[in-house]
N, C-alpha and C. Protein backbone atom coordinates (compact mmCIF):
# COMPACT_ATOMS: atom_id res chain seq x y z
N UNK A 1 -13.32 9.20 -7.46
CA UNK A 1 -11.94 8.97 -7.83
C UNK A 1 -11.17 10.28 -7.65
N UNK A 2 -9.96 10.10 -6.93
CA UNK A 2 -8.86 11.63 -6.76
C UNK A 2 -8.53 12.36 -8.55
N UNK A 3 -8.10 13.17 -7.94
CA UNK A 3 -8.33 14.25 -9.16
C UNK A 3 -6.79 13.93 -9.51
N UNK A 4 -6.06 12.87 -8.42
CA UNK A 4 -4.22 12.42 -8.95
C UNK A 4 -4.50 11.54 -9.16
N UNK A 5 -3.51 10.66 -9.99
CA UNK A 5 -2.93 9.81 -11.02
C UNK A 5 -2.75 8.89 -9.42
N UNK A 6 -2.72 7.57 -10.13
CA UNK A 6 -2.58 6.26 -8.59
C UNK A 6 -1.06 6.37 -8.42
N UNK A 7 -0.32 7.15 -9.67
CA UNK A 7 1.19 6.88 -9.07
C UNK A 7 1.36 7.85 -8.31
N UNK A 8 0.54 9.19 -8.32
CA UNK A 8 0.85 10.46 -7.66
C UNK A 8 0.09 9.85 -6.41
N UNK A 9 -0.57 9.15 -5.86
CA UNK A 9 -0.96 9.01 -5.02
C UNK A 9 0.10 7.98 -4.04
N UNK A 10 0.93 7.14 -4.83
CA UNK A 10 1.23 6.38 -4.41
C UNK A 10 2.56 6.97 -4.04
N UNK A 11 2.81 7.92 -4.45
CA UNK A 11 4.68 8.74 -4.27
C UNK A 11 4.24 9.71 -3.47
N UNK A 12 3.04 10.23 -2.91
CA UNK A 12 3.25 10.96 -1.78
C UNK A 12 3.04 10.19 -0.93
N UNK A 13 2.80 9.08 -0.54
CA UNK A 13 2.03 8.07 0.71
C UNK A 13 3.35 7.38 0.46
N UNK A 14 4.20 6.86 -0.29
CA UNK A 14 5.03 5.77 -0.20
C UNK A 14 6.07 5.90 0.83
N UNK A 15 6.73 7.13 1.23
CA UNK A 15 7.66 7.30 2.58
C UNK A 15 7.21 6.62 3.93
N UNK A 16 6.11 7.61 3.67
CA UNK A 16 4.84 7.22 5.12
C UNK A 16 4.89 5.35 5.46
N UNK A 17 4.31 4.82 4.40
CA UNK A 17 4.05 3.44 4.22
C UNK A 17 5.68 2.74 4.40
N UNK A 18 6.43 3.16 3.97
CA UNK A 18 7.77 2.27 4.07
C UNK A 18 8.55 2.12 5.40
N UNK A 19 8.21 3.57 6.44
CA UNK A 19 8.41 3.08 7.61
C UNK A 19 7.82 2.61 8.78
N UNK A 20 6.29 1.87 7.89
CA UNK A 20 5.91 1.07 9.06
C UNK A 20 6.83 -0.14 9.22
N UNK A 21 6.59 -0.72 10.62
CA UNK A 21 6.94 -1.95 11.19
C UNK A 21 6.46 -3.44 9.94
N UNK A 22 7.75 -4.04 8.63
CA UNK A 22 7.44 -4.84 8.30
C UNK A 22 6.90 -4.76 7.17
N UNK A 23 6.95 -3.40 6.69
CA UNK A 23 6.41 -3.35 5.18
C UNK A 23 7.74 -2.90 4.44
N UNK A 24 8.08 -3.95 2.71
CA UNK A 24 9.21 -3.99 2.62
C UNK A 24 9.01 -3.52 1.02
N UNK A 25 7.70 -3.01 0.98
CA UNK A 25 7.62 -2.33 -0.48
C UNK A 25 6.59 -1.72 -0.67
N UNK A 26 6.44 -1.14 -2.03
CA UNK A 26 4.94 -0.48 -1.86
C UNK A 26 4.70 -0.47 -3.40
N UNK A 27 3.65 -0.53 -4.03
CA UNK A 27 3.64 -0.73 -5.76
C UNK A 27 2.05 -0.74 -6.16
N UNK A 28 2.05 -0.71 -7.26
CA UNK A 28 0.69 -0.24 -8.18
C UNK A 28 0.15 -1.82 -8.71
N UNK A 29 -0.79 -2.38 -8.47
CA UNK A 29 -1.36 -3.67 -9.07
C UNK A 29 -2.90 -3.74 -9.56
N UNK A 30 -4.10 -4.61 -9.48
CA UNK A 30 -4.62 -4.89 -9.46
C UNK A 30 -5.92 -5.55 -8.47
N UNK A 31 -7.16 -5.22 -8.22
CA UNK A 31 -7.80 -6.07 -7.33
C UNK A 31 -9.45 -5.36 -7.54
N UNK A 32 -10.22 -6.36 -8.39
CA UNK A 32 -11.36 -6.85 -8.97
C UNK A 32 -11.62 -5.95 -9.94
N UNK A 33 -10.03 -6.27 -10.91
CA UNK A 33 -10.40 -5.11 -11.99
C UNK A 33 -9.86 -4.05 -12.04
N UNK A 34 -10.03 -3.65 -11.18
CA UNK A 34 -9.12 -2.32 -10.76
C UNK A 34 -7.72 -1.84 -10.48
N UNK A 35 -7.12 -0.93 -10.88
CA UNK A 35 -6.03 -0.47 -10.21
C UNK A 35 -5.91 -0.67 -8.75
N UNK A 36 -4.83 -0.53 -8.02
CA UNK A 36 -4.76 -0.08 -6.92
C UNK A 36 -3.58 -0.33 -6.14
N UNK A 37 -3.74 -0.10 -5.00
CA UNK A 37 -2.08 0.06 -4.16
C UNK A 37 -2.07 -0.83 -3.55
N UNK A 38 -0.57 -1.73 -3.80
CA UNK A 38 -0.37 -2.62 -3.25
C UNK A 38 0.76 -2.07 -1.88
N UNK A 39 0.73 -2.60 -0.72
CA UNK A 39 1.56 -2.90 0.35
C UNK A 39 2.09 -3.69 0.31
N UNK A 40 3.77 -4.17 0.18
CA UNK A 40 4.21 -5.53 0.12
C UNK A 40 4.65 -5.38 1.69
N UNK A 41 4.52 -6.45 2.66
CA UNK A 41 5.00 -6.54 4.25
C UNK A 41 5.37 -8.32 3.99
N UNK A 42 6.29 -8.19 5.32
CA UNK A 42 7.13 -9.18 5.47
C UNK A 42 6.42 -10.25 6.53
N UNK A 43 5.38 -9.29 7.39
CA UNK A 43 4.56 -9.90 8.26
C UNK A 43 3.72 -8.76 8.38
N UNK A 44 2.30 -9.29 8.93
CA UNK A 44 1.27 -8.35 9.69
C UNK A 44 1.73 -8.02 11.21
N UNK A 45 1.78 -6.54 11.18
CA UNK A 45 2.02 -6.40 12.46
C UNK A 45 0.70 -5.18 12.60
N UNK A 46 0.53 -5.07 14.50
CA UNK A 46 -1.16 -4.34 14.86
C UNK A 46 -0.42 -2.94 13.98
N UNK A 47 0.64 -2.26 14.00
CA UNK A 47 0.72 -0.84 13.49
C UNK A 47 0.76 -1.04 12.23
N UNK A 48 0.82 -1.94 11.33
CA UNK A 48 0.27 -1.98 10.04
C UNK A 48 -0.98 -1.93 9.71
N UNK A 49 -1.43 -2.89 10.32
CA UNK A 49 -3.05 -3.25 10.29
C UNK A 49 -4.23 -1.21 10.77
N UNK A 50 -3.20 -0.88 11.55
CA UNK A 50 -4.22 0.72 12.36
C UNK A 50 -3.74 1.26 11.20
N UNK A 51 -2.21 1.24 10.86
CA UNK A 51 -1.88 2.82 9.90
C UNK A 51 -2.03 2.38 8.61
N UNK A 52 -2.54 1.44 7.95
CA UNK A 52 -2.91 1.36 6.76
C UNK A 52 -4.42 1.67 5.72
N UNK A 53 -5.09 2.37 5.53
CA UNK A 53 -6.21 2.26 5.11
C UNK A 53 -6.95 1.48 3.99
N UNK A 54 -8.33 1.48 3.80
CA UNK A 54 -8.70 0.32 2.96
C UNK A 54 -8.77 1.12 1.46
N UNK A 55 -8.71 2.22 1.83
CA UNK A 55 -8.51 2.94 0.67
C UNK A 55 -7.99 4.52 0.60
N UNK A 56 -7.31 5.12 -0.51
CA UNK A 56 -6.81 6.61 -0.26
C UNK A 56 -7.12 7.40 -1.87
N UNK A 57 -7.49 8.46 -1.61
CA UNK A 57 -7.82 9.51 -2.55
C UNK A 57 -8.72 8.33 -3.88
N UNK A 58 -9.38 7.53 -3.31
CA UNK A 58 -10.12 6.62 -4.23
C UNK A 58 -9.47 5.70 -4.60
N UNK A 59 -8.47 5.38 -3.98
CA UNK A 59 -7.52 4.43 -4.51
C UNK A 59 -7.70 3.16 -3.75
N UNK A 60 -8.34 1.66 -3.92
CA UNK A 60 -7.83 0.50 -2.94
C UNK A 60 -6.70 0.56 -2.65
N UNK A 61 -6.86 0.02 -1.43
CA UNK A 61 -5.30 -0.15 -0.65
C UNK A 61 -4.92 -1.27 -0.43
N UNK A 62 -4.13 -1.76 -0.96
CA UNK A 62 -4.39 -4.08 -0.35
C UNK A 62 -2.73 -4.36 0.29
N UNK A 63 -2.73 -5.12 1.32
CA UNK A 63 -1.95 -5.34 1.72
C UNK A 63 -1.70 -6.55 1.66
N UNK A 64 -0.15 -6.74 1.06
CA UNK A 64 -0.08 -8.34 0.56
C UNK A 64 1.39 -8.77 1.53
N UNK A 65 0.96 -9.77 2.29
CA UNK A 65 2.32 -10.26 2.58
C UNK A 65 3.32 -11.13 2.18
N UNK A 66 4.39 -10.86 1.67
CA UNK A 66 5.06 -11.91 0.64
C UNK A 66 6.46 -12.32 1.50
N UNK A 67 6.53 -11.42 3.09
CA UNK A 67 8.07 -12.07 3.33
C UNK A 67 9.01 -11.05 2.99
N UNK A 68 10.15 -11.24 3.63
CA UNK A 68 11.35 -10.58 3.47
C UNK A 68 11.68 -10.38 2.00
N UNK A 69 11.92 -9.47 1.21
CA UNK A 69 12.59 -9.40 -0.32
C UNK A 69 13.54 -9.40 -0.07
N UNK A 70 14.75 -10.53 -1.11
CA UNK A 70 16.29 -10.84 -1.03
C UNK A 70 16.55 -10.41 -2.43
């Protein structure tokens, strides 16, 4: 586990993450128990899928697609 907090992890990576192609948020959730970083995208696109990892500084990484936010 990183020696930062999942929000400190998540506020230096969150710029990075917001200007991929189709990702329309980025936020702190859950997945098997665990903390971890959510990706909200509007669609899967291939430069999401390469520049996203499955995990960072020990953190899951999950990418959820929910669609355009209005």
């Amino acid at each position: 586990m990183s020696a930062q907090t999942i929000e400190q992890v998540m506020q230096a990576h969150t710029a990075e993450w917001m200007n991929l192609p189709g990702v329309v948020g980025v936020g702190i959730g859950e997945f098997d128990g665990k903390p971890c970083i959510r990706i909200f995208a509007a669609r899967t696109t291939p430069e999401l899928v390469n520049a996203v990892p499955d995990s960072i500084d020990g953190y899951k990484v999950v990418v959820q697609v929910t669609g355009e936010f209005k």
